[in-house]
Every structure is written in structure tokens, then in C-alpha cells.
Protein backbone atom coordinates (compact mmCIF):
# COMPACT_ATOMS: atom_id res chain seq x y z
CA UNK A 1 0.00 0.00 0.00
CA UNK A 2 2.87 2.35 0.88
CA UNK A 3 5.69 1.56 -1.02
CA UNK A 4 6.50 0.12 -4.13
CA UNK A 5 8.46 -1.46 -6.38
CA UNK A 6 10.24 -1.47 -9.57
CA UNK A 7 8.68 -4.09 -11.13
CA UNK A 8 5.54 -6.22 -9.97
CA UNK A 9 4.70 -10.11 -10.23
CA UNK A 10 1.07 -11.01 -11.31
CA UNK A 11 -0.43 -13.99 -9.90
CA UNK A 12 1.19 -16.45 -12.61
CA UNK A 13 4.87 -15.09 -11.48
CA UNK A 14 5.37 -13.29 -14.29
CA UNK A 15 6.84 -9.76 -13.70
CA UNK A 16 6.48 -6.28 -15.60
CA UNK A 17 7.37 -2.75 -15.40
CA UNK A 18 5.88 -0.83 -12.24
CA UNK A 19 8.07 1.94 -11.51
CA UNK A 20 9.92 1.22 -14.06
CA UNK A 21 8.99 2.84 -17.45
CA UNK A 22 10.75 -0.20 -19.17
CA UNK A 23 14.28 -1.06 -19.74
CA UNK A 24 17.21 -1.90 -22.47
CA UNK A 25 19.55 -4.81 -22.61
CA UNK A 26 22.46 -5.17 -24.24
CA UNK A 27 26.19 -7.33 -24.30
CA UNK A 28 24.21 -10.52 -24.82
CA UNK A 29 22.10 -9.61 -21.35
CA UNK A 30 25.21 -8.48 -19.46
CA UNK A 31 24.00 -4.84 -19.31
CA UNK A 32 20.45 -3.92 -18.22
CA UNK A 33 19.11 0.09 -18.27
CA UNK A 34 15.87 0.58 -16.01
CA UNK A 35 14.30 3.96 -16.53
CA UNK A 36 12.13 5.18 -14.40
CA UNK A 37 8.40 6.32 -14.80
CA UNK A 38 8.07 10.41 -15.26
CA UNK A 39 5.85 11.73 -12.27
CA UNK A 40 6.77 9.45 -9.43
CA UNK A 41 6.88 11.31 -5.81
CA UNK A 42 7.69 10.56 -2.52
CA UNK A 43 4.50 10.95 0.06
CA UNK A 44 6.67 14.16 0.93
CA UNK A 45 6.12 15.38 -2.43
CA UNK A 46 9.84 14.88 -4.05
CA UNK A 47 10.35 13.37 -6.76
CA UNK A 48 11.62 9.71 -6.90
CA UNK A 49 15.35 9.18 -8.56
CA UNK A 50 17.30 6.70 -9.46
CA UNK A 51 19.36 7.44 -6.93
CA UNK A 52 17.33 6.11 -4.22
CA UNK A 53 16.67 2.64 -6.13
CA UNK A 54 20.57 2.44 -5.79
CA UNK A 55 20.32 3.12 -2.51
CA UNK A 56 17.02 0.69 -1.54
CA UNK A 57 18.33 -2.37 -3.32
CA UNK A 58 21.55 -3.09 -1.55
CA UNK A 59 19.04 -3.26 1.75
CA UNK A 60 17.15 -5.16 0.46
CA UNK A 61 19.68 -7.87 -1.37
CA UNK A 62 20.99 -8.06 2.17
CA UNK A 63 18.15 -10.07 3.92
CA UNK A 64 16.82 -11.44 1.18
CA UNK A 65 18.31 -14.87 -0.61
CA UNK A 66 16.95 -14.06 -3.86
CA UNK A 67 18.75 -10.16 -3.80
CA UNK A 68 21.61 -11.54 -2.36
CA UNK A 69 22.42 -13.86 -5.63
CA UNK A 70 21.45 -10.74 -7.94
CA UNK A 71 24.02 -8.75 -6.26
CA UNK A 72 26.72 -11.50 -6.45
CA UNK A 73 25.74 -11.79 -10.25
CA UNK A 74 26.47 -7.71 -10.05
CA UNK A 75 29.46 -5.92 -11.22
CA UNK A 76 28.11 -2.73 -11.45
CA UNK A 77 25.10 -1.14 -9.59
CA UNK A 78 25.16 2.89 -10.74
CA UNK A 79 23.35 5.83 -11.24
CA UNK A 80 23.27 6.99 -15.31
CA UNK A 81 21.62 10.27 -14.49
CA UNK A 82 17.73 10.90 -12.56
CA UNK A 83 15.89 8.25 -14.18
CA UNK A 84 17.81 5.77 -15.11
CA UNK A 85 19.64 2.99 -13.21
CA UNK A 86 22.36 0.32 -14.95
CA UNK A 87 23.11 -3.11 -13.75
CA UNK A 88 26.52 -4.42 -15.61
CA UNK A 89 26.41 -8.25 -14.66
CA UNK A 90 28.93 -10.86 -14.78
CA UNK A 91 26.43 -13.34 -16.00
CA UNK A 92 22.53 -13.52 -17.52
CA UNK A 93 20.59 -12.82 -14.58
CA UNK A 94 16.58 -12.71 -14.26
CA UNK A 95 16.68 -9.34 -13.32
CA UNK A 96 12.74 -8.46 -13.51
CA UNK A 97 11.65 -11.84 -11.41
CA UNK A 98 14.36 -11.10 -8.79
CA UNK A 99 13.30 -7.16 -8.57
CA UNK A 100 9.47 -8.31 -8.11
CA UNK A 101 9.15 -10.76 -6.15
CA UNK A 102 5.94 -11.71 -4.25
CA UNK A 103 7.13 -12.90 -0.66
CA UNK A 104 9.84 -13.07 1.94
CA UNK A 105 11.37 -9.87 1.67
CA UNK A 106 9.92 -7.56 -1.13
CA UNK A 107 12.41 -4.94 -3.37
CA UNK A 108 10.50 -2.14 -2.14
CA UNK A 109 11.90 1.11 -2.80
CA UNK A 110 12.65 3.95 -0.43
CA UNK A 111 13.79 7.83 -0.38
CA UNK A 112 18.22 7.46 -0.52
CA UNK A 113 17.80 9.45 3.44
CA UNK A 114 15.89 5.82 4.73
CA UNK A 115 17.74 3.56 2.92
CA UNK A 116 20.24 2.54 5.68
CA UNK A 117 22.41 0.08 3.96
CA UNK A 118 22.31 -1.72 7.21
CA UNK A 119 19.02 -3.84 7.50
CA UNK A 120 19.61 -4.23 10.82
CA UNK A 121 18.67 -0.16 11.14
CA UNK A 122 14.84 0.33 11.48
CA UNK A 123 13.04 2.44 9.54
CA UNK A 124 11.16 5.19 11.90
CA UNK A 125 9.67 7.28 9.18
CA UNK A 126 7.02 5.59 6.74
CA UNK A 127 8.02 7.52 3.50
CA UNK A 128 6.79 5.39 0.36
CA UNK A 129 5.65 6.57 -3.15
CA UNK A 130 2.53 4.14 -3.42
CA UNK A 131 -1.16 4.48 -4.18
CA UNK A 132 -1.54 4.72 0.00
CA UNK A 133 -0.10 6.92 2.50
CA UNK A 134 0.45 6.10 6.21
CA UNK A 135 -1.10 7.77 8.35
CA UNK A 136 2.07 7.46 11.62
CA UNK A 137 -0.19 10.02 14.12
CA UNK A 138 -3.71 7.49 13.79
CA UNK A 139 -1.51 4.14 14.61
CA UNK A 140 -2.64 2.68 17.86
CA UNK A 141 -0.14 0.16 18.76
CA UNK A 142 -1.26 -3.36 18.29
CA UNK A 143 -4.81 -2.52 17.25
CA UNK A 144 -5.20 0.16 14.52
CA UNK A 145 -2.85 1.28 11.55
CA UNK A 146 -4.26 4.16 9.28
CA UNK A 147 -3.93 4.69 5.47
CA UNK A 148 -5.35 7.44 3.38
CA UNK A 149 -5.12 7.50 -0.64
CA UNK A 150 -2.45 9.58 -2.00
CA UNK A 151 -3.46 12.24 -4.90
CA UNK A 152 -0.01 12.27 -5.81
CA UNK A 153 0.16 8.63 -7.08
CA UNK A 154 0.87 8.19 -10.44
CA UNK A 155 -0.48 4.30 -11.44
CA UNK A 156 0.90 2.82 -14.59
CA UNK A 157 -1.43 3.69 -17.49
CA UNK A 158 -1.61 0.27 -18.92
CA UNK A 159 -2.14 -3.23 -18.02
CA UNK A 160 -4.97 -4.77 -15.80
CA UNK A 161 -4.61 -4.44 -12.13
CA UNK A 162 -3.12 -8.04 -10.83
CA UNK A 163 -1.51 -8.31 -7.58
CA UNK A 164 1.71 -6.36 -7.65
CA UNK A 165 1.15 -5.52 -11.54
CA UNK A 166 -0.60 -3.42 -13.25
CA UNK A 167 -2.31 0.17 -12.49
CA UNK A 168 -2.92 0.44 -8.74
CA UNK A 169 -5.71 2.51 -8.49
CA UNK A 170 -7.09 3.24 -5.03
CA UNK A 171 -10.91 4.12 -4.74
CA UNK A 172 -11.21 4.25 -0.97
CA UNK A 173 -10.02 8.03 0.26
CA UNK A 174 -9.18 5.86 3.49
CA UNK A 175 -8.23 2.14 5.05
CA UNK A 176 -8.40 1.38 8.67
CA UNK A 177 -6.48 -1.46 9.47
CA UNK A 178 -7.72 -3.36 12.90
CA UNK A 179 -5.84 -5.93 14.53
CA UNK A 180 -8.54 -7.88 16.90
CA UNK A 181 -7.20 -10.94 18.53
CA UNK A 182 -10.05 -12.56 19.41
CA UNK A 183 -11.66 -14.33 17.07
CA UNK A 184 -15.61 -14.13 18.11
CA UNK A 185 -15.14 -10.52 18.60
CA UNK A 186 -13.50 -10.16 14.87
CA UNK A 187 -16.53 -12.34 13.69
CA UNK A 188 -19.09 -10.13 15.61
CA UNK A 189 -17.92 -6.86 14.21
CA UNK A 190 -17.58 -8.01 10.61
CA UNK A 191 -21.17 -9.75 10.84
CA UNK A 192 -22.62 -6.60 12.55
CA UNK A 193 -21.20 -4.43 10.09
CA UNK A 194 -18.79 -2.71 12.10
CA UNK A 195 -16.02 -3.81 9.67
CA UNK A 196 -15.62 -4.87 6.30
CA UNK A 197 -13.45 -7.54 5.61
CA UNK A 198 -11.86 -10.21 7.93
CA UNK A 199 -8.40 -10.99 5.81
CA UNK A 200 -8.16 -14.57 8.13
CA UNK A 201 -10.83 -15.81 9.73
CA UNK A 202 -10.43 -18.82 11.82
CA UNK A 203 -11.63 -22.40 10.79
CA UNK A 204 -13.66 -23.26 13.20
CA UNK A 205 -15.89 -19.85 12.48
CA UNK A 206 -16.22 -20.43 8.84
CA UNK A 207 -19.71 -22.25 8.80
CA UNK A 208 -21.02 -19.48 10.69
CA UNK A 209 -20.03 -16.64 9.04
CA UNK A 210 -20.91 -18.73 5.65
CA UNK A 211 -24.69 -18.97 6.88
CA UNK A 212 -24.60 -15.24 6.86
CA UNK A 213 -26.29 -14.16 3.48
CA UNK A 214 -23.89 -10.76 2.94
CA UNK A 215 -20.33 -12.17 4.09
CA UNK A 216 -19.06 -14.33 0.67
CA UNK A 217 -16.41 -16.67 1.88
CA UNK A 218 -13.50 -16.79 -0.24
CA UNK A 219 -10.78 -18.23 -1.55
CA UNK A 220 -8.29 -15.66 -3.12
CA UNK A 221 -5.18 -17.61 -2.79
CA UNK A 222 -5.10 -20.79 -4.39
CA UNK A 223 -1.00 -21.49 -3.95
CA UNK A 224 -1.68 -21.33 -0.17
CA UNK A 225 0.93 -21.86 2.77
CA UNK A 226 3.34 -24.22 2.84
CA UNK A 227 3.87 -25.57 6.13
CA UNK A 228 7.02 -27.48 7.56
CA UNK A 229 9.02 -28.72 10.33
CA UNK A 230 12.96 -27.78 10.47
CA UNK A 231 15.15 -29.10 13.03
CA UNK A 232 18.46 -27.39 14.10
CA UNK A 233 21.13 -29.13 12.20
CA UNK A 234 23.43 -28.35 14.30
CA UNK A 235 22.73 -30.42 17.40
CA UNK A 236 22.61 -34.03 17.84
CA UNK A 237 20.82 -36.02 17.03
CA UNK A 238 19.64 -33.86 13.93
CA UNK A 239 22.59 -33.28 12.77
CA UNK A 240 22.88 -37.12 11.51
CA UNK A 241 20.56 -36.64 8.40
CA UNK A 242 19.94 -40.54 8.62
CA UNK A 243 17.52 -39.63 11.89
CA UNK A 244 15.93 -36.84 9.90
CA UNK A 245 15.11 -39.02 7.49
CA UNK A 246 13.46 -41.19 10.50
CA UNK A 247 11.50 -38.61 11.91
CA UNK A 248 10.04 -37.38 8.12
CA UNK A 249 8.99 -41.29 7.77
CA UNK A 250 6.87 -40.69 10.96
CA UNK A 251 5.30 -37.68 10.22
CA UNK A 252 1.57 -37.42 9.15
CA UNK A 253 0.68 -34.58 7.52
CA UNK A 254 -2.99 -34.78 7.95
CA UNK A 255 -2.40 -34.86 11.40
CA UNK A 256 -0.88 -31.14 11.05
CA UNK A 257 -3.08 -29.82 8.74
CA UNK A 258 -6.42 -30.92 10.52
CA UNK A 259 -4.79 -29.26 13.63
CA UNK A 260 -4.03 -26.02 11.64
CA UNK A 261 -7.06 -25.93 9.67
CA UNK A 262 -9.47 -28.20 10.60
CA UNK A 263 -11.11 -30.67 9.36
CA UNK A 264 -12.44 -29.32 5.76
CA UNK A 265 -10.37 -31.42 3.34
CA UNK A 266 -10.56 -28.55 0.60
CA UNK A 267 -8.78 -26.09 3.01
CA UNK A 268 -5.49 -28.04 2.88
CA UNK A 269 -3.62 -31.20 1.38
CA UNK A 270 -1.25 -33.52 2.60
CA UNK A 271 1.31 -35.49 0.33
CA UNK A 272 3.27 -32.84 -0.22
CA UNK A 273 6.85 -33.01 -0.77
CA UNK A 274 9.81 -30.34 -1.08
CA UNK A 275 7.72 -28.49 -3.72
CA UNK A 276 4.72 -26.57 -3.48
CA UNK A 277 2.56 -27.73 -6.07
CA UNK A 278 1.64 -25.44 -8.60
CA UNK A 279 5.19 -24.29 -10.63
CA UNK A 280 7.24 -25.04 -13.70
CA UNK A 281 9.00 -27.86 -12.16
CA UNK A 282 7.03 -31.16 -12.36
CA UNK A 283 8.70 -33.69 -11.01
CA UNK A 284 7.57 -37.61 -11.84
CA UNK A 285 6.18 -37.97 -8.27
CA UNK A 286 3.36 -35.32 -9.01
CA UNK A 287 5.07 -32.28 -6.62
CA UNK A 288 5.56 -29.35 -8.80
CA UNK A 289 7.92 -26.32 -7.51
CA UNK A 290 7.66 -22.30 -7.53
CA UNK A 291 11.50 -21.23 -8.66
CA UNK A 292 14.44 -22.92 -6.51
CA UNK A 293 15.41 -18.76 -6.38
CA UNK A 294 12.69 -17.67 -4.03
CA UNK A 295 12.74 -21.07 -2.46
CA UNK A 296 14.43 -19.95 0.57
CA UNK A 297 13.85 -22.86 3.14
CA UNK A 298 15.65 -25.52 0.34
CA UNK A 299 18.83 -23.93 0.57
CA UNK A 300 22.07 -25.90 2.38
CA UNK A 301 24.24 -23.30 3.02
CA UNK A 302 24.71 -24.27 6.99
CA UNK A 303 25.90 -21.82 9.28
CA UNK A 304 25.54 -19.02 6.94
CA UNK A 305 22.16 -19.95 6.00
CA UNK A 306 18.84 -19.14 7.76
CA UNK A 307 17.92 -20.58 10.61
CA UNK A 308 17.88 -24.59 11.05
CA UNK A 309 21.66 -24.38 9.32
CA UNK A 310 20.65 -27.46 7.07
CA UNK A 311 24.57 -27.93 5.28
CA UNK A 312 23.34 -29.51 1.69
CA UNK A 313 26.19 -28.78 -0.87
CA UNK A 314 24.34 -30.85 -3.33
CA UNK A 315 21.27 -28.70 -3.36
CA UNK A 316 23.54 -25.54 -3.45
CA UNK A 317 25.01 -26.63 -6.64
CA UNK A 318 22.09 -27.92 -8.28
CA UNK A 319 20.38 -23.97 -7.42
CA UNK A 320 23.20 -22.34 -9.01
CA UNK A 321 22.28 -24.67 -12.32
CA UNK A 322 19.16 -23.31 -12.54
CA UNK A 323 20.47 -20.02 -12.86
CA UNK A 324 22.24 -20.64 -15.39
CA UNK A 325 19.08 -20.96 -17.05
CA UNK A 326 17.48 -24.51 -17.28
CA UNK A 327 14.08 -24.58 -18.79
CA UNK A 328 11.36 -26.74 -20.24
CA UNK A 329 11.92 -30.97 -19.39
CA UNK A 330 15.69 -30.11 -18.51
CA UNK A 331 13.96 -27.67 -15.82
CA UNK A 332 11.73 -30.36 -14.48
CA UNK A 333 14.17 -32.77 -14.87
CA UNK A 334 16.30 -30.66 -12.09
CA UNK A 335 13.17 -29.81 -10.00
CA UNK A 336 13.17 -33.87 -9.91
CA UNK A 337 16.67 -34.12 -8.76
CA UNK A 338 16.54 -31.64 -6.19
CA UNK A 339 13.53 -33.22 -4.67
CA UNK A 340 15.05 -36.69 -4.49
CA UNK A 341 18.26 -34.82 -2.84
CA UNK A 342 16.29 -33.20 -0.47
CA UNK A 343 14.55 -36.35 0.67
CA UNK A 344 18.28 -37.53 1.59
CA UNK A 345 19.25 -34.49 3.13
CA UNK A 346 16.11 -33.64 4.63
CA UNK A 347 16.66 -29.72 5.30
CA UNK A 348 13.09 -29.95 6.29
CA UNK A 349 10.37 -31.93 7.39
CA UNK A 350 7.31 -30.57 5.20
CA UNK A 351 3.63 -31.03 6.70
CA UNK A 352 1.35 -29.95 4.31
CA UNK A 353 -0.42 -27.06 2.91
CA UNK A 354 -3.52 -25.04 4.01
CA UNK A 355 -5.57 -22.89 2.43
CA UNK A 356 -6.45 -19.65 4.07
CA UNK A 357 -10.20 -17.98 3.39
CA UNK A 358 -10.99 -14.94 3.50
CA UNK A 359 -14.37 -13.23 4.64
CA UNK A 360 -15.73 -9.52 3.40
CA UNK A 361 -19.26 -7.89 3.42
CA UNK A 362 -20.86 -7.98 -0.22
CA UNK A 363 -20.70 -4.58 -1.33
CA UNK A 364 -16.49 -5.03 -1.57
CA UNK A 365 -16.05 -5.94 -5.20
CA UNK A 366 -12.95 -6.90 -7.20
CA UNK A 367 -10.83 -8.01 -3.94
CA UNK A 368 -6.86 -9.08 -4.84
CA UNK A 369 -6.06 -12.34 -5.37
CA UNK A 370 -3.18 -14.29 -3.04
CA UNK A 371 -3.31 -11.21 -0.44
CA UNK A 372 -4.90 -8.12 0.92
CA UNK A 373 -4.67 -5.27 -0.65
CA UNK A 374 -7.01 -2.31 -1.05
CA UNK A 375 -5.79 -0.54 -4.34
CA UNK A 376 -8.48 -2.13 -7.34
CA UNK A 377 -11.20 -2.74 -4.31
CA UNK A 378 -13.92 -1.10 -5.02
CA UNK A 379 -17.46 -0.90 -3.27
CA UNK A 380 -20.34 -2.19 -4.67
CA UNK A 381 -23.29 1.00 -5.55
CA UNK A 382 -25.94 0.62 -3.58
């Protein structure tokens, strides 16, 4: 809502130009020009450069696994002059899917004066240049956040609005954000009308709220969660992957997901592997795969990984392959190896995935798929 990016992911995956007006490629894809869109502001009313993407991306690359293998692939981050920003690589890179991805950590962009290289430093001052402004003097701590529409949003003027692509067009003047931890008293004030939308309502309310004529239940995201176990590696006896492999064998993911999400088979699956289902990479046992890039949790780079330290070097060098650019049955045919690797190594234990509805009053029209957002929602005329 508040800040953006320079390019945006639909919900197939596929990224295009957000704040970016488009870009240039040249040397056989070693050397990629992004210009910016004319008109962009910060919510302070400057102007976005190029000079603060240069700044914002480093931050950025820096937590996230994804960012940090663009910026390895990176000779050359610069400034050519306002509006434009050059990447000289040191090999083909997918520099649109890296720059918007959905997930994780997000490439948003902020002014150069927040963009502390050092992602350890907070930001204290909500600056963005998207179709919402924060409102910092409405927040309530742990129960309200405030967001008005900003005039001086510029959406892209082509396209069809689609998750983080496409024109984001905001037609409420204002979003109030409540965070109400109990569940019957969330349910109570969307069914009496004192709110609109409940983003996750809780399983075991669900047939209520569905026996309520003006509250649609739905279903935006159909990837849904993928939920797993990981052990620390780095203690016994987990660190002997022969008892991981033990433990996976006794594992029922049914079990977990009836626990997590009751017991409405079409709000989760079980049989699920490394994978989630879904992605290019089709394996022969039937799990499919979103990009091993943005797969952060099937990494084995052990103590300077993320947390669990799983130490695979065999899925590490089958990653880097698909960089280099696999596709079609040779893609698949990798997703397939890594799988089968990962069963050996076991860097996780996966339980299953659930499905998470949503619940809104009637008159909201045109809600987001995969998340909430409020740019494109628009209410229904009376």
C-alpha cells in the first residue's frame, strides 16, 4: 500500500514494469538500463530518482536470498543520471523476477535518506511513493494502523490491475487497518457491520459466518501456505541426516493440517513433498515447484544460512544450475533431482499445505487475489 516497487509479479509469477517505465539490454544480457516512470513522488512530495533505487536495493539484497544472488551476479550497480539505473552483470541474470518478487522480503523502494544500507537499522519514518499513504499520528499500537489515498500517485497507465502488476488505483479516500485478537469478537464486528473484511478468519468460524447471506467466503489464494518442520542441524541427534530421514517417515501430515485448519479437506492437502505444487518444475512424483530462487527454506548453506543451518552442498550446486538458465523438461528434470536430494538431506520436514479464506461484506467488489490489498477494491453502488 505504501511503497513500491520497480517491477511487480502477477499472480502467474510473471513480472512487468511498475516503476519502471521499461528497460534496455544489451552485451548478450550483461548490461540492463531501467528507466524510471516520469511523475513518481515521494508521500513528501519529491520526486523519486534513481538514486534512491541504488540506494534501496543493496538493503534489500541483504536479507533477502533471492537479492543476495542478484548482487553476487552484479558488477556494477550505478546511477546513469535521474531516471535511469544500470546493472553491468557478470552473468545472464533474471533481473525483472528477482526485482518483483511476491514474498519473503519484497524490493521495495525507499527515499536514498531511509535507505540505511544496514538492515539491521529500522526504519522510523514511513516515507513510500505508493497508491496509500500512512497515516504514523492514527496508529494505535497493536490494534489500529491508518492509510489514506495519496493524490499524488501516479499508477501505470496500462495493463490490468493483478496483484503487484498493473495500475494500482485506489478508490477508498481511506483504510483502517484493525488488529482484533479474538476471534468471536473479529466475527461479531464483521457480521454486525462494524467492519468490512476479515483478511483470516479462523476455521472453526467459517460455517457461521458462511450462513450469513452478505459475508461471501472466499478463496483468493489458491497457492496457499506451505507448512514445515525444520530441526536445528546443528545439534545431535539432527545433525545425523539418517535420523531426519526417520523422523520425516513418521510424520503425518494430515495430522498437522487438521490441527491447523481443521477438518475441511478442501482447506489443505497432505502429500506434499519439497515443492509446493503449482510451478514449472514437475517432477515424476506429481510435486511441482515455484523457482528454486525464491525457495528460501531448500537452501544448504549451513551456518551461513537461515535458521535450522541445514549444510546440503548438493542442493547448493544444483540452485546455481538453474540459474544458469534450465528450462522446459531439462527444468523439471532438475526440479526432480533436487527433490530426491532433499529427501536424503532432509533440510526440512514438510507437513502440508492449508488454504487460508478470506471473509468480506458484499458490497467489496474486485478483492486481490493471493493477499490483501485495497488498491483495485472497489465498493459495490448501492
Amino acid at each position: 500500500m505504501v511503497f513500491d516497487t520497480l517491477y511487480g509479479q502477477n499472480g502467474r509469477f510473471e513480472a512487468s514494469p511498475q516503476m519502471v517505465e521499461g528497460h534496455t539490454v544489451e552485451n548478450n544480457g550483461l548490461l540492463w538500463k531501467l528507466r524510471l516512470r516520469e511523475g513518481l513522488k515521494w508521500h513528501d512530495g519529491e520526486p523519486v530518482l534513481a538514486r534512491d533505487c541504488v540506494a534501496s536495493i543493496p538493503r534489500w539484497a541483504a536479507r533477502d536470498a533471492y537479492g543476495g544472488t542478484l548482487m553476487g551476479a552484479t558488477a556494477e550497480f550505478s546511477v546513469l543520471d535521474d531516471r535511469i539505473i544500470q546493472f553491468r552483470l557478470k552473468r545472464p541474470f533474471p533481473l525483472p523476477d528477482a526485482l518483483g518478487k511476491l514474498g519473503g522480503y519484497v524490493a521495495f523502494i525507499l527515499p536514498e535518506r531511509l535507505a540505511d544500507p544496514d538492515p539491521a537499522k529500522i526504519v522510523t519514518e514511513i516515507i513510500g511513493s505508493g497508491p496509500f499513504r500512512y497515516l504514523a499520528g492514527e496508529r494505535v499500537s497493536g490494534a489500529r494502523n491508518v492509510y489514506e489515498r495519496f493524490p499524488g500517485y501516479v499508477p501505470r497507465p496500462d495493463g490490468t490491475t493483478d496483484v503487484m502488476a498493473g495500475p494500482k488505483l485506489a478508490h477508498f479516500d481511506r483504510v483502517e487497518w484493525h488488529t482484533i485478537p479474538d476471534a468471536a469478537t473479529a466475527a461479531t464486528a464483521l457480521q454486525t457491520g462494524e467492519m468490512d473484511w476479515w483478511e483470516q478468519p479462523t476455521a472453526d468460524l467459517l460455517p457461521a459466518l458462511r450462513q450469513h447471506r452478505d459475508l461471501p467466503v472466499e478463496l483468493l489464494d489458491t497457492i496457499g501456505f506451505y507448512a514445515f518442520r525444520r530441526p536445528n542441524h546443528l545439534q545431535k541427534p539432527f545433525n545425523n541426516p539418517a535420523f531426519r530421514r526417520a523422523v520425516l517417515g513418521a510424520i503425518n501430515q494430515a495430522d498437522y493440517m487438521t490441527a491447523t485448519a481443521g477438518t475441511d479437506q478442501s482447506l489443505w492437502r497432505d502429500g506434499v513433498g519439497f515443492f509446493l505444487p503449482g510451478g514449472p518444475m514437475d517432477t515424476t512424483a506429481g510435486i511441482n515447484a515455484l523457482n528454486p530462487s525464491v525457495h528460501a527454506y531448500l537452501r544448504g548453506t549451513g551456518a551461513s544460512g537461515q535458521w535450522g543451518w541445514p549444510d546440503s552442498p548438493a542442493l547448493e550446486a544444483m540452485r546455481t544450475e538453474w540459474f544458469n538458465g534450465v528450462t522446459g523438461d531439462a527444468e523439471r528434470t532438475l526440479g526432480a533431482r533436487m527433490q530426491a536430494q532433499a529427501f536424503q538431506d532432509v533440510p526440512y520436514m514438510p507437513t502440508g499445505i492449508f488454504f487460508q479464506p478470506t471473509a468480506h461484506h458484499r458490497s467489496l467488489v474486485d478483492l486481490p487475489k493471493m493477499f490483501a490489498l485495497f488498491y483495485g477494491v472497489k465498493r459495490r453502488p448501492s
